[in-house]
PDB file of N, CA and C in Angstrom:
ATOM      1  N   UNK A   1       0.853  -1.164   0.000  1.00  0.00           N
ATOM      2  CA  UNK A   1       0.000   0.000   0.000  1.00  0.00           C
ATOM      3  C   UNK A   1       0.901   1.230   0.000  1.00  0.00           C
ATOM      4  N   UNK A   2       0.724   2.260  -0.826  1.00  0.00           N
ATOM      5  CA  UNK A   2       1.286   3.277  -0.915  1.00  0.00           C
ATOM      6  C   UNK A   2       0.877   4.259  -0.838  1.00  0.00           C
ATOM      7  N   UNK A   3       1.562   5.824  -0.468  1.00  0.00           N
ATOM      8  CA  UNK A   3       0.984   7.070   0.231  1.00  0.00           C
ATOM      9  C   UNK A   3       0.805   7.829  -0.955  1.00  0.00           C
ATOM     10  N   UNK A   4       0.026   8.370  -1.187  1.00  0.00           N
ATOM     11  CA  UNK A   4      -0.125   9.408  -2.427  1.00  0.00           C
ATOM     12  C   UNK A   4      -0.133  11.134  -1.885  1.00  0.00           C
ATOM     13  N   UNK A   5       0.528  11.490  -2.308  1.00  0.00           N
ATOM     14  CA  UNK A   5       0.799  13.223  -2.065  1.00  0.00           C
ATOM     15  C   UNK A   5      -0.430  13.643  -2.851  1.00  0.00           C
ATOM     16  N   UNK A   6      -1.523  13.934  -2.300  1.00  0.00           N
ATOM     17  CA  UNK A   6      -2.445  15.280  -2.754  1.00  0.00           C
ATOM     18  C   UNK A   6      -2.800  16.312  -1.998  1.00  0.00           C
ATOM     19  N   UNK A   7      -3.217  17.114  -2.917  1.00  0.00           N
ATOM     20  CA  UNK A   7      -3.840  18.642  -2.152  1.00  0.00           C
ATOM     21  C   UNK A   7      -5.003  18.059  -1.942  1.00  0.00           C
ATOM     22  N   UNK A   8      -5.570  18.316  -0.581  1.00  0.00           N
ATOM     23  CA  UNK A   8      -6.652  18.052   0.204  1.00  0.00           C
ATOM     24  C   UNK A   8      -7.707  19.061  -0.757  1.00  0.00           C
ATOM     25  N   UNK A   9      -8.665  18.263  -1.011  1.00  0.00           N
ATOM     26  CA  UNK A   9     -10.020  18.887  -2.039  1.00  0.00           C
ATOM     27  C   UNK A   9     -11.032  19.319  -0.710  1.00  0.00           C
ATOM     28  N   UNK A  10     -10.887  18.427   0.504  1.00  0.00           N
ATOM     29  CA  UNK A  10     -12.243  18.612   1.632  1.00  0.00           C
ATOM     30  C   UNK A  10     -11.061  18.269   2.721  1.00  0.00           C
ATOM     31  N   UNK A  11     -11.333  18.764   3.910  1.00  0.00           N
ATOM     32  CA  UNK A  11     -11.113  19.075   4.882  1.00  0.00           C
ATOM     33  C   UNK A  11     -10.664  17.481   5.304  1.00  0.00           C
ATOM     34  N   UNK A  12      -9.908  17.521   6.371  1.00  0.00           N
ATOM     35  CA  UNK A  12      -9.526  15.782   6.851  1.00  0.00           C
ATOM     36  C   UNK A  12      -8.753  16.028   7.972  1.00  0.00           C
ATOM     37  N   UNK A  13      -8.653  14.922   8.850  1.00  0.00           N
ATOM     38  CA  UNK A  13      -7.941  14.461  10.261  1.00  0.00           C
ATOM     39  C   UNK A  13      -7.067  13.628  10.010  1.00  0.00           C
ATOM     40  N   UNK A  14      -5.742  14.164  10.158  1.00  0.00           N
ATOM     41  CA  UNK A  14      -4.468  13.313  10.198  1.00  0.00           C
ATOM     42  C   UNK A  14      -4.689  11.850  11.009  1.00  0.00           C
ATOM     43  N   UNK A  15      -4.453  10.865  10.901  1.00  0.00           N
ATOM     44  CA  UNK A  15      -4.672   9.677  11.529  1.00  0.00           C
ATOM     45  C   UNK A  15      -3.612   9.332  12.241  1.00  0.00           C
ATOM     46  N   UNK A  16      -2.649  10.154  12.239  1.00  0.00           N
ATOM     47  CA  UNK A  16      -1.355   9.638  12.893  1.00  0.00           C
ATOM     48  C   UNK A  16      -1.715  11.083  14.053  1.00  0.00           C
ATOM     49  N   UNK A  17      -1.788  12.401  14.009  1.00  0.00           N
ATOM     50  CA  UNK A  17      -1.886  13.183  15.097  1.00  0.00           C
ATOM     51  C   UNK A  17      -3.239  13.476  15.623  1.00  0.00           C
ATOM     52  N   UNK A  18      -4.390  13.340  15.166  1.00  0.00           N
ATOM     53  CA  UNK A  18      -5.824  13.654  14.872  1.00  0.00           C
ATOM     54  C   UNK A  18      -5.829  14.802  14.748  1.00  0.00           C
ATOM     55  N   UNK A  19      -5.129  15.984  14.320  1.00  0.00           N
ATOM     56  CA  UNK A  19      -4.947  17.709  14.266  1.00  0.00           C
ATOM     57  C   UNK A  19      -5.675  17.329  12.459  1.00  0.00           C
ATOM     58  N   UNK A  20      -6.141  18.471  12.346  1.00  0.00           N
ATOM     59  CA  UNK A  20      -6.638  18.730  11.030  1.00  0.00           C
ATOM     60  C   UNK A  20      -6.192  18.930  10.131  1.00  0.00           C
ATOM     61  N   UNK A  21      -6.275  18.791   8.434  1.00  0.00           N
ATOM     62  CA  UNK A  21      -5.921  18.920   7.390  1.00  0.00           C
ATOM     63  C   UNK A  21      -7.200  19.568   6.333  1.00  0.00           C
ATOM     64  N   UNK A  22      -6.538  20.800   6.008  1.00  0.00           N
ATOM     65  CA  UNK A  22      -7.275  22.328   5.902  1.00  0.00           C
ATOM     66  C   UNK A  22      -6.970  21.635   4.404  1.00  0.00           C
ATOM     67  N   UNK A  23      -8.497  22.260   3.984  1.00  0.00           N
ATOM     68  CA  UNK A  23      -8.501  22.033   2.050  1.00  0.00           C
ATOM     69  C   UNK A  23      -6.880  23.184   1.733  1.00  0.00           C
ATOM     70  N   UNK A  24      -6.159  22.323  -0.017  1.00  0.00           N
ATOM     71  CA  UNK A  24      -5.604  22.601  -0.405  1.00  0.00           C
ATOM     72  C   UNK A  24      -4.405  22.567   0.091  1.00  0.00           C
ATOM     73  N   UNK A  25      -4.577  22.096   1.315  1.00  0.00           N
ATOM     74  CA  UNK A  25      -3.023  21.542   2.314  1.00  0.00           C
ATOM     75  C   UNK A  25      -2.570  20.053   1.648  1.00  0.00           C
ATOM     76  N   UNK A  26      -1.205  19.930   1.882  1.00  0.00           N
ATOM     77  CA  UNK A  26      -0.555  18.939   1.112  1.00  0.00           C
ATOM     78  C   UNK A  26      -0.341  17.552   2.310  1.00  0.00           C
ATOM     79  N   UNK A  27      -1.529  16.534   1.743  1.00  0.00           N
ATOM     80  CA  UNK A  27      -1.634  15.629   2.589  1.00  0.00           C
ATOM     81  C   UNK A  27      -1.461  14.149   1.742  1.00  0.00           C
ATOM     82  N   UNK A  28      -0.788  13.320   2.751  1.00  0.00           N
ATOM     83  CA  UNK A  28      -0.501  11.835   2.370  1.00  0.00           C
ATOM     84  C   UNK A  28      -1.636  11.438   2.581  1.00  0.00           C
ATOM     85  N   UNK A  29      -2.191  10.249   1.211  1.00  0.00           N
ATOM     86  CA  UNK A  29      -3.762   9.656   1.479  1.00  0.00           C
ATOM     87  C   UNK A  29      -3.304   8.122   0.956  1.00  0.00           C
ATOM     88  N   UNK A  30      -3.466   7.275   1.813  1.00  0.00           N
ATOM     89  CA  UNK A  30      -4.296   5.889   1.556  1.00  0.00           C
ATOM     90  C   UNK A  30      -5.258   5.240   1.414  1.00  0.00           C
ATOM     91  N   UNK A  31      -5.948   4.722  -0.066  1.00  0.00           N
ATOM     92  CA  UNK A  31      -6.923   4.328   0.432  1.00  0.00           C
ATOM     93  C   UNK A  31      -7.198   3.128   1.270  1.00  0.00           C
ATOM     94  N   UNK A  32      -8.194   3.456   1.909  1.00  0.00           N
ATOM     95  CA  UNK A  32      -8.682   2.309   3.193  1.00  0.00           C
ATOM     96  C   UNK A  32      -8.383   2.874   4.542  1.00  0.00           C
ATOM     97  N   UNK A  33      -6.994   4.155   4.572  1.00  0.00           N
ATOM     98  CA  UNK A  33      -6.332   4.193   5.916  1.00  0.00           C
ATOM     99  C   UNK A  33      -6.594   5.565   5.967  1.00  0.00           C
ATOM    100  N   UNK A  34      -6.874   6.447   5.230  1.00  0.00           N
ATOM    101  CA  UNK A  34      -7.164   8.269   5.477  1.00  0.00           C
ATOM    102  C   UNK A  34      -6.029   8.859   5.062  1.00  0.00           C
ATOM    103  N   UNK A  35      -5.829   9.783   6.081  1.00  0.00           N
ATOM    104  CA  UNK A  35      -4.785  10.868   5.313  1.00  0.00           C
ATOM    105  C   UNK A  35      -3.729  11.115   6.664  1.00  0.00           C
ATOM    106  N   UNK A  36      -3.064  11.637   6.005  1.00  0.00           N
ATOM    107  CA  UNK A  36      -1.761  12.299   7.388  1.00  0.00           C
ATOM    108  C   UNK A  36      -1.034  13.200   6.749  1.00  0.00           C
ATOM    109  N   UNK A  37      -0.337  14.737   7.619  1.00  0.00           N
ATOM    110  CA  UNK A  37       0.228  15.428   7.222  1.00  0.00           C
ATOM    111  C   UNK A  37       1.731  14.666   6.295  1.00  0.00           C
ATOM    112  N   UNK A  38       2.433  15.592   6.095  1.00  0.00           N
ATOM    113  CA  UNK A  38       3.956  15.161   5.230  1.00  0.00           C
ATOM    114  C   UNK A  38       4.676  15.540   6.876  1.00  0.00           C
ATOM    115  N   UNK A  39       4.292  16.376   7.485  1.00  0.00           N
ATOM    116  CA  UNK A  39       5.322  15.802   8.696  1.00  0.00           C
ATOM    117  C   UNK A  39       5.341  14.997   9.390  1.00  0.00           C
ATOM    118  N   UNK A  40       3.888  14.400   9.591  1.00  0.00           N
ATOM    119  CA  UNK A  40       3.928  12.991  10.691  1.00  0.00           C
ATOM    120  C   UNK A  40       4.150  12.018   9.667  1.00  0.00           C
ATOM    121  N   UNK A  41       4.778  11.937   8.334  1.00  0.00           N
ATOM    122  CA  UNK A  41       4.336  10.879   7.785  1.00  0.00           C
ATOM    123  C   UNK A  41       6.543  10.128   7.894  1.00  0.00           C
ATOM    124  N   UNK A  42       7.177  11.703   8.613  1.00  0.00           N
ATOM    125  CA  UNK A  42       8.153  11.445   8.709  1.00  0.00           C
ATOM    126  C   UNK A  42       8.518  10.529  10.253  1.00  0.00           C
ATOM    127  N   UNK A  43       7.364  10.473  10.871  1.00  0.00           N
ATOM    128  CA  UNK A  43       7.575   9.821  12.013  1.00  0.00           C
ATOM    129  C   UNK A  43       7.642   8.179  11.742  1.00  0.00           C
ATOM    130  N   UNK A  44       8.259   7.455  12.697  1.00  0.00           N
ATOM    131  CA  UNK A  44       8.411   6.242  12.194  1.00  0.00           C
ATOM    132  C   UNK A  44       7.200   5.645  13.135  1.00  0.00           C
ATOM    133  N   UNK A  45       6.580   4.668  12.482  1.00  0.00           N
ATOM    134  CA  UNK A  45       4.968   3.951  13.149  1.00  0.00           C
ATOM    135  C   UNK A  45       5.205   2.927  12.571  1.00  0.00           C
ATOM    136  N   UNK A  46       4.654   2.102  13.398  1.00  0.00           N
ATOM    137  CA  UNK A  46       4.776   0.450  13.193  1.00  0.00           C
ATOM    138  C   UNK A  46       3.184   0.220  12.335  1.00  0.00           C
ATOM    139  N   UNK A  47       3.121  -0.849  11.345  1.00  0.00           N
ATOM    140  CA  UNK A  47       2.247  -1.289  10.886  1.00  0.00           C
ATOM    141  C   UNK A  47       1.225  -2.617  12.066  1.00  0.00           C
ATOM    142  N   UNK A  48      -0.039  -2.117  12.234  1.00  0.00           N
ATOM    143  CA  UNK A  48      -0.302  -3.395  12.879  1.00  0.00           C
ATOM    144  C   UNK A  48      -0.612  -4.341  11.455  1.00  0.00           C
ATOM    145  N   UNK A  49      -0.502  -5.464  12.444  1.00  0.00           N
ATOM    146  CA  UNK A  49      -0.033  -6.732  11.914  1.00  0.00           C
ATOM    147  C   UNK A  49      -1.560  -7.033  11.168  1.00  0.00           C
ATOM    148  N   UNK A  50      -3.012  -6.818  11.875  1.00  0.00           N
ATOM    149  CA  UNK A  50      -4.104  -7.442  11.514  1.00  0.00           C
ATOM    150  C   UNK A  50      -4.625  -6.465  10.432  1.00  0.00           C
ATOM    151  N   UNK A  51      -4.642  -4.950  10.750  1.00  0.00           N
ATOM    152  CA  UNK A  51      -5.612  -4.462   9.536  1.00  0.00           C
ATOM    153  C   UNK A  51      -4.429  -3.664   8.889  1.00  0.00           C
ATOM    154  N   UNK A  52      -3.374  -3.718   9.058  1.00  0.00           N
ATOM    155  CA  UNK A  52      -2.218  -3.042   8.290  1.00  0.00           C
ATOM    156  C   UNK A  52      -2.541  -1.271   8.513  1.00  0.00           C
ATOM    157  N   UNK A  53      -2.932  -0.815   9.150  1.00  0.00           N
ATOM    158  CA  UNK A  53      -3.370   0.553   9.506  1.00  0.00           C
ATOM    159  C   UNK A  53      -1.989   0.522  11.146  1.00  0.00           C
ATOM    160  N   UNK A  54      -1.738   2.175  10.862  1.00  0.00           N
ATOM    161  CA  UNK A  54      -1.063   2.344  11.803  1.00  0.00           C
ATOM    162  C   UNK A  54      -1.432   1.447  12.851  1.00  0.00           C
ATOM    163  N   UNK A  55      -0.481   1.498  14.215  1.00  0.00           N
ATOM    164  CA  UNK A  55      -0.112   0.454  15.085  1.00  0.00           C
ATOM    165  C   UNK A  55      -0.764   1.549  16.691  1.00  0.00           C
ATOM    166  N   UNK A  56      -0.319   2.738  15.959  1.00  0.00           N
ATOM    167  CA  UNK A  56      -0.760   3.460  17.085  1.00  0.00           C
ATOM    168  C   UNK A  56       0.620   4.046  18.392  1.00  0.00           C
ATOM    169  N   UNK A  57       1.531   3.879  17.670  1.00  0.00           N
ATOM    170  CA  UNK A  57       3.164   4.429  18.166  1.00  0.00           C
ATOM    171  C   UNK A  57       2.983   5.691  19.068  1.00  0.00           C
ATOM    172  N   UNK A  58       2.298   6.803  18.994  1.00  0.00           N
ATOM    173  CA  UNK A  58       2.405   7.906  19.645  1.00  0.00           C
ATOM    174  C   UNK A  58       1.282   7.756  20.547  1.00  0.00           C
ATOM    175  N   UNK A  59       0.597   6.582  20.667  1.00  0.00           N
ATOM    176  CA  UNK A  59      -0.645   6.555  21.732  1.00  0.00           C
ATOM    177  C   UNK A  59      -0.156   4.912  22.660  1.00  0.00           C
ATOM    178  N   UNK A  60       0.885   4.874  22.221  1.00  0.00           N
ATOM    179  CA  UNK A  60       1.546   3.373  23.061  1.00  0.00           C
ATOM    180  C   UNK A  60       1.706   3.408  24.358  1.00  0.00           C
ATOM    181  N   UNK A  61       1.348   3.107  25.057  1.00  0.00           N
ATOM    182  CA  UNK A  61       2.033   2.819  27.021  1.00  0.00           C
ATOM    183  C   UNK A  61       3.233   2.340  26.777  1.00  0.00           C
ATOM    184  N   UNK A  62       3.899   1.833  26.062  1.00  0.00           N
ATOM    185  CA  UNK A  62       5.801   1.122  25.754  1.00  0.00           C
ATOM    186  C   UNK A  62       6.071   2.187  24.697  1.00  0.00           C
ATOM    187  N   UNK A  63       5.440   3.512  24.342  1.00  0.00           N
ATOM    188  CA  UNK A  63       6.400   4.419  23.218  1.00  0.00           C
ATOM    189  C   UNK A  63       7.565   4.912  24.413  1.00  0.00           C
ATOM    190  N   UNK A  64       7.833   5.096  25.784  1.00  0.00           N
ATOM    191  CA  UNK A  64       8.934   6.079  25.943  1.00  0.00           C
ATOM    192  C   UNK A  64      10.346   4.359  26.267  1.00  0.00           C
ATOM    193  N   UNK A  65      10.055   3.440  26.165  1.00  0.00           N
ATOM    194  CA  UNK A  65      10.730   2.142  26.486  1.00  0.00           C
ATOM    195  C   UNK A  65      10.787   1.534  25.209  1.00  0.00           C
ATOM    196  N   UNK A  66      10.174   1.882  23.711  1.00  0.00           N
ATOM    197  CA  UNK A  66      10.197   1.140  22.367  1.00  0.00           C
ATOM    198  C   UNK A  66      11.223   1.789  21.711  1.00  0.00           C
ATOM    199  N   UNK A  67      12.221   1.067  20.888  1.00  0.00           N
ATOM    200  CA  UNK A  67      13.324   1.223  19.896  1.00  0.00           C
ATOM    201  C   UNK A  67      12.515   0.935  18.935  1.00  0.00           C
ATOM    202  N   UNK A  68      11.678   1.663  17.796  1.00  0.00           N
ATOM    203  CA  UNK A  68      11.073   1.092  16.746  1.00  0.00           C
ATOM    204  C   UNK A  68      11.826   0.534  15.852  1.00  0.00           C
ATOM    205  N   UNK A  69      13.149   0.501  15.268  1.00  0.00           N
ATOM    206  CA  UNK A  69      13.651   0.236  14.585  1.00  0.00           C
ATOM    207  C   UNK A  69      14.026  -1.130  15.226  1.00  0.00           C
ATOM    208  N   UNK A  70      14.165  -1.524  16.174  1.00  0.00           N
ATOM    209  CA  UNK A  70      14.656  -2.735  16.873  1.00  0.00           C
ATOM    210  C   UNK A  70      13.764  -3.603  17.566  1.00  0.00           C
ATOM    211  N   UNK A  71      12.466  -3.422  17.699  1.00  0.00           N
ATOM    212  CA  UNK A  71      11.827  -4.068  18.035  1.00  0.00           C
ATOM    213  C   UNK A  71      10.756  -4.952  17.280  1.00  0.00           C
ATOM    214  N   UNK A  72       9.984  -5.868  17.237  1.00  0.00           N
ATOM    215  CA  UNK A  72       9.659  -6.352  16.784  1.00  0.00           C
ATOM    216  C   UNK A  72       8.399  -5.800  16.186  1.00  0.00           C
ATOM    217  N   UNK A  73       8.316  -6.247  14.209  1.00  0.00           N
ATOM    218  CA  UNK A  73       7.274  -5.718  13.402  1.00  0.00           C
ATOM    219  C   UNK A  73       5.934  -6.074  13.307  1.00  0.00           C
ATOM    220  N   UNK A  74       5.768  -7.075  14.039  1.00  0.00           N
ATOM    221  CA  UNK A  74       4.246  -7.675  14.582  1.00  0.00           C
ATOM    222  C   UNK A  74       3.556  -6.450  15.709  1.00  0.00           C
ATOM    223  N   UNK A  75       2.978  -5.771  15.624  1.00  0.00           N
ATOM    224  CA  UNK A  75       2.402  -4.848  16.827  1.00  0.00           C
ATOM    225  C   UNK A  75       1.253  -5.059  15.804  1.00  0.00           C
ATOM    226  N   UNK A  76       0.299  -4.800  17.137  1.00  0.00           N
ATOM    227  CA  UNK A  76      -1.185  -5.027  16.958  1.00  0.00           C
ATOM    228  C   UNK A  76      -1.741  -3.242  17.146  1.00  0.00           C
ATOM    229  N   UNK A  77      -2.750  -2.859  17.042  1.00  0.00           N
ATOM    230  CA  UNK A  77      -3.472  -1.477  17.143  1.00  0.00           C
ATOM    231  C   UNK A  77      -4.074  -1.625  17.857  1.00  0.00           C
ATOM    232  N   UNK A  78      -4.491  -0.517  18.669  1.00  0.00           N
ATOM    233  CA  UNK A  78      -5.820  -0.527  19.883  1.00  0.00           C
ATOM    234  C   UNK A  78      -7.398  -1.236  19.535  1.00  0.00           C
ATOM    235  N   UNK A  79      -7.532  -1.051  18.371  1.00  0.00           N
ATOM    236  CA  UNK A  79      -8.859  -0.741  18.012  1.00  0.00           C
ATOM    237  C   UNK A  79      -9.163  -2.960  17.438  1.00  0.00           C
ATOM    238  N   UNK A  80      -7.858  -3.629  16.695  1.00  0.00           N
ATOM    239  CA  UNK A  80      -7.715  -4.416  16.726  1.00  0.00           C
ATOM    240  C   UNK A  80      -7.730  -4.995  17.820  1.00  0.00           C
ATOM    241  N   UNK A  81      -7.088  -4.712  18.838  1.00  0.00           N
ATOM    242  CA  UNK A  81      -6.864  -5.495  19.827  1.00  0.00           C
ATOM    243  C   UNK A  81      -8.061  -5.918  21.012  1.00  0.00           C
ATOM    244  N   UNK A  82      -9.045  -4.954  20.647  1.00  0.00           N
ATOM    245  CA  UNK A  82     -10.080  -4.790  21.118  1.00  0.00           C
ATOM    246  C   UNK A  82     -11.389  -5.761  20.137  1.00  0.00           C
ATOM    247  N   UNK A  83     -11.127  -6.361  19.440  1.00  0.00           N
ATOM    248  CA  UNK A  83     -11.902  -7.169  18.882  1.00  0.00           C
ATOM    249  C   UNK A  83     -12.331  -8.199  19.559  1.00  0.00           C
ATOM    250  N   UNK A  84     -13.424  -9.040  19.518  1.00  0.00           N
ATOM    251  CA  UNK A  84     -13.601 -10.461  20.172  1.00  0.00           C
ATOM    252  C   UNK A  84     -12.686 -11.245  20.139  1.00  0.00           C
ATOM    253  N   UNK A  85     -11.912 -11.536  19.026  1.00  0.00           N
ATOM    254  CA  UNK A  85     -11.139 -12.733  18.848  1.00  0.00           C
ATOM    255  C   UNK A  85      -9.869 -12.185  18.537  1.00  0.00           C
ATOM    256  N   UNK A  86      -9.311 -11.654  19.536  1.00  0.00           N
ATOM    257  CA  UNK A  86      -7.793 -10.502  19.541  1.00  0.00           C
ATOM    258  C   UNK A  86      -6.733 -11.930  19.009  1.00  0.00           C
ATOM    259  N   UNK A  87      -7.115 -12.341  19.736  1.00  0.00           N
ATOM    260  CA  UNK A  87      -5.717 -13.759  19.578  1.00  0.00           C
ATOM    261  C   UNK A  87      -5.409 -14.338  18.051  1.00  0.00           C
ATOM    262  N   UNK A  88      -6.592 -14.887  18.015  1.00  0.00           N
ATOM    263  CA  UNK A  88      -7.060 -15.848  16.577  1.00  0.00           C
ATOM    264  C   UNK A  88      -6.738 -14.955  15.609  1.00  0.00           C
ATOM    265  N   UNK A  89      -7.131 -13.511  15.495  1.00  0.00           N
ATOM    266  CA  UNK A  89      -6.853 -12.151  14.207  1.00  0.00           C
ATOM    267  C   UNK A  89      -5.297 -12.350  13.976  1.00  0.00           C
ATOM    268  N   UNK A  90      -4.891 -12.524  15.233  1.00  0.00           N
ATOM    269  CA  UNK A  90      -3.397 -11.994  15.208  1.00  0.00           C
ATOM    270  C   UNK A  90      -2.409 -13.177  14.472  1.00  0.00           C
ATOM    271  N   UNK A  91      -3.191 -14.407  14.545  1.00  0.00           N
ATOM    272  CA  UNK A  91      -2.656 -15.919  14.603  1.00  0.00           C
ATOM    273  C   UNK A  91      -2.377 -15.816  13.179  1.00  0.00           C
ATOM    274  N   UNK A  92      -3.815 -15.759  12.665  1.00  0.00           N
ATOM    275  CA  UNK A  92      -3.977 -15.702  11.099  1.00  0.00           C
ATOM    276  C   UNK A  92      -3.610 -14.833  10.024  1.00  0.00           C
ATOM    277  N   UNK A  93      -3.657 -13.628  10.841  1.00  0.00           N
ATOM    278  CA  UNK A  93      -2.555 -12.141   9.899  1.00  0.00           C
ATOM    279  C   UNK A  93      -1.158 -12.942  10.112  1.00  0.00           C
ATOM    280  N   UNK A  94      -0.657 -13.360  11.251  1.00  0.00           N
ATOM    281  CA  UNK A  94       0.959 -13.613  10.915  1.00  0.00           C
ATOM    282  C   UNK A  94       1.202 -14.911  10.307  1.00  0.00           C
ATOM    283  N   UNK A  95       0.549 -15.586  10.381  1.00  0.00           N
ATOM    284  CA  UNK A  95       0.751 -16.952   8.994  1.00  0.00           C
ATOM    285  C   UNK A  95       0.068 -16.722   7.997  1.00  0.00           C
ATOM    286  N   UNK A  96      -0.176 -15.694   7.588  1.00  0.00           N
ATOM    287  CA  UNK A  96      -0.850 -15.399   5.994  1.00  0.00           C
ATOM    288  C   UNK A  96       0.576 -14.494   5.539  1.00  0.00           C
ATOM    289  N   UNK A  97       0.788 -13.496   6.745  1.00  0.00           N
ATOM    290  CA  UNK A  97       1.833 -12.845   5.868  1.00  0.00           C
ATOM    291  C   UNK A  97       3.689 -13.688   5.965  1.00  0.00           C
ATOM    292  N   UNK A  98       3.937 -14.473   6.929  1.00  0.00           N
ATOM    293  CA  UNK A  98       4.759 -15.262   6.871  1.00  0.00           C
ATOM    294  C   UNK A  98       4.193 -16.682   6.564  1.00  0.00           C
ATOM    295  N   UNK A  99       4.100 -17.315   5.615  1.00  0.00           N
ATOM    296  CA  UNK A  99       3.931 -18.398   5.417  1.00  0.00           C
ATOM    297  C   UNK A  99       4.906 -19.630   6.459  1.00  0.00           C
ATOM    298  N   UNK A 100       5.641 -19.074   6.583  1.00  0.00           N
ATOM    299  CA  UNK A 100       7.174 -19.992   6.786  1.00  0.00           C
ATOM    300  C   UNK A 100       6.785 -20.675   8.276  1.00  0.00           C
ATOM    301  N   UNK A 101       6.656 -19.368   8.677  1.00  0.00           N
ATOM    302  CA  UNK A 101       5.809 -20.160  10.131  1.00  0.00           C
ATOM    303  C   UNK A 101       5.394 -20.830  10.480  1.00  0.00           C
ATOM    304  N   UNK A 102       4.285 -21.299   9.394  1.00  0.00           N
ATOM    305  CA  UNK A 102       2.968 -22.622   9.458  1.00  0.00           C
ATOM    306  C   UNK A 102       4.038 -23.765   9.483  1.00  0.00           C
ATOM    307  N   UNK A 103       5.564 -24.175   8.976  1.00  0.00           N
ATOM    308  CA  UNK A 103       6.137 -25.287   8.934  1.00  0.00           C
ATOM    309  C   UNK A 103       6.248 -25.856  10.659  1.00  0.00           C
TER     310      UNK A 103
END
């Protein structure tokens, strides 16, 4: 999935800071995931593992104790983690995207 640089046509909420993105402001858009300024997009955020949408890095209880670059790329999101079947989501996102595992 990749970030596309457009000028905001309608108004939008960064998903990485929730601060706003004013029409004609220059915003990163995914579809499926929203938009985020070009400066938070310089912040480093972990992918969660189940819906591939940010991980949620600047809203973490372990962001002032996490090395993102060194820690492990499986992180789950709040909103995931909060599902009925937190475990089983997580089981099946990481043996779909590592096959190797299932051996």
């Amino acid at each position: 999935m990749s970030w596309r640089k457009i000028p905001m046509k309608f108004p939008g909420t960064c998903i990485v800071c929730n601060e706003k993105i004013s029409v004609n402001e220059i915003g990163l858009w995914a579809k499926g995931l929203g938009v985020k300024h070009e400066k938070c997009a310089q912040i480093n955020e972990l992918q969660c593992i189940v819906c591939g949408g940010p991980a949620g890095c600047l809203k973490c209880e372990f962001q002032e104790n996490c090395d993102i670059p060194n820690v492990s790329q499986l992180c789950i999101c709040k909103k995931c983690s909060d599902e009925k079947d937190t475990f089983s989501l997580y089981q099946k996102s990481v043996n779909k995207k590592f096959p190797i595992l299932n051996t």
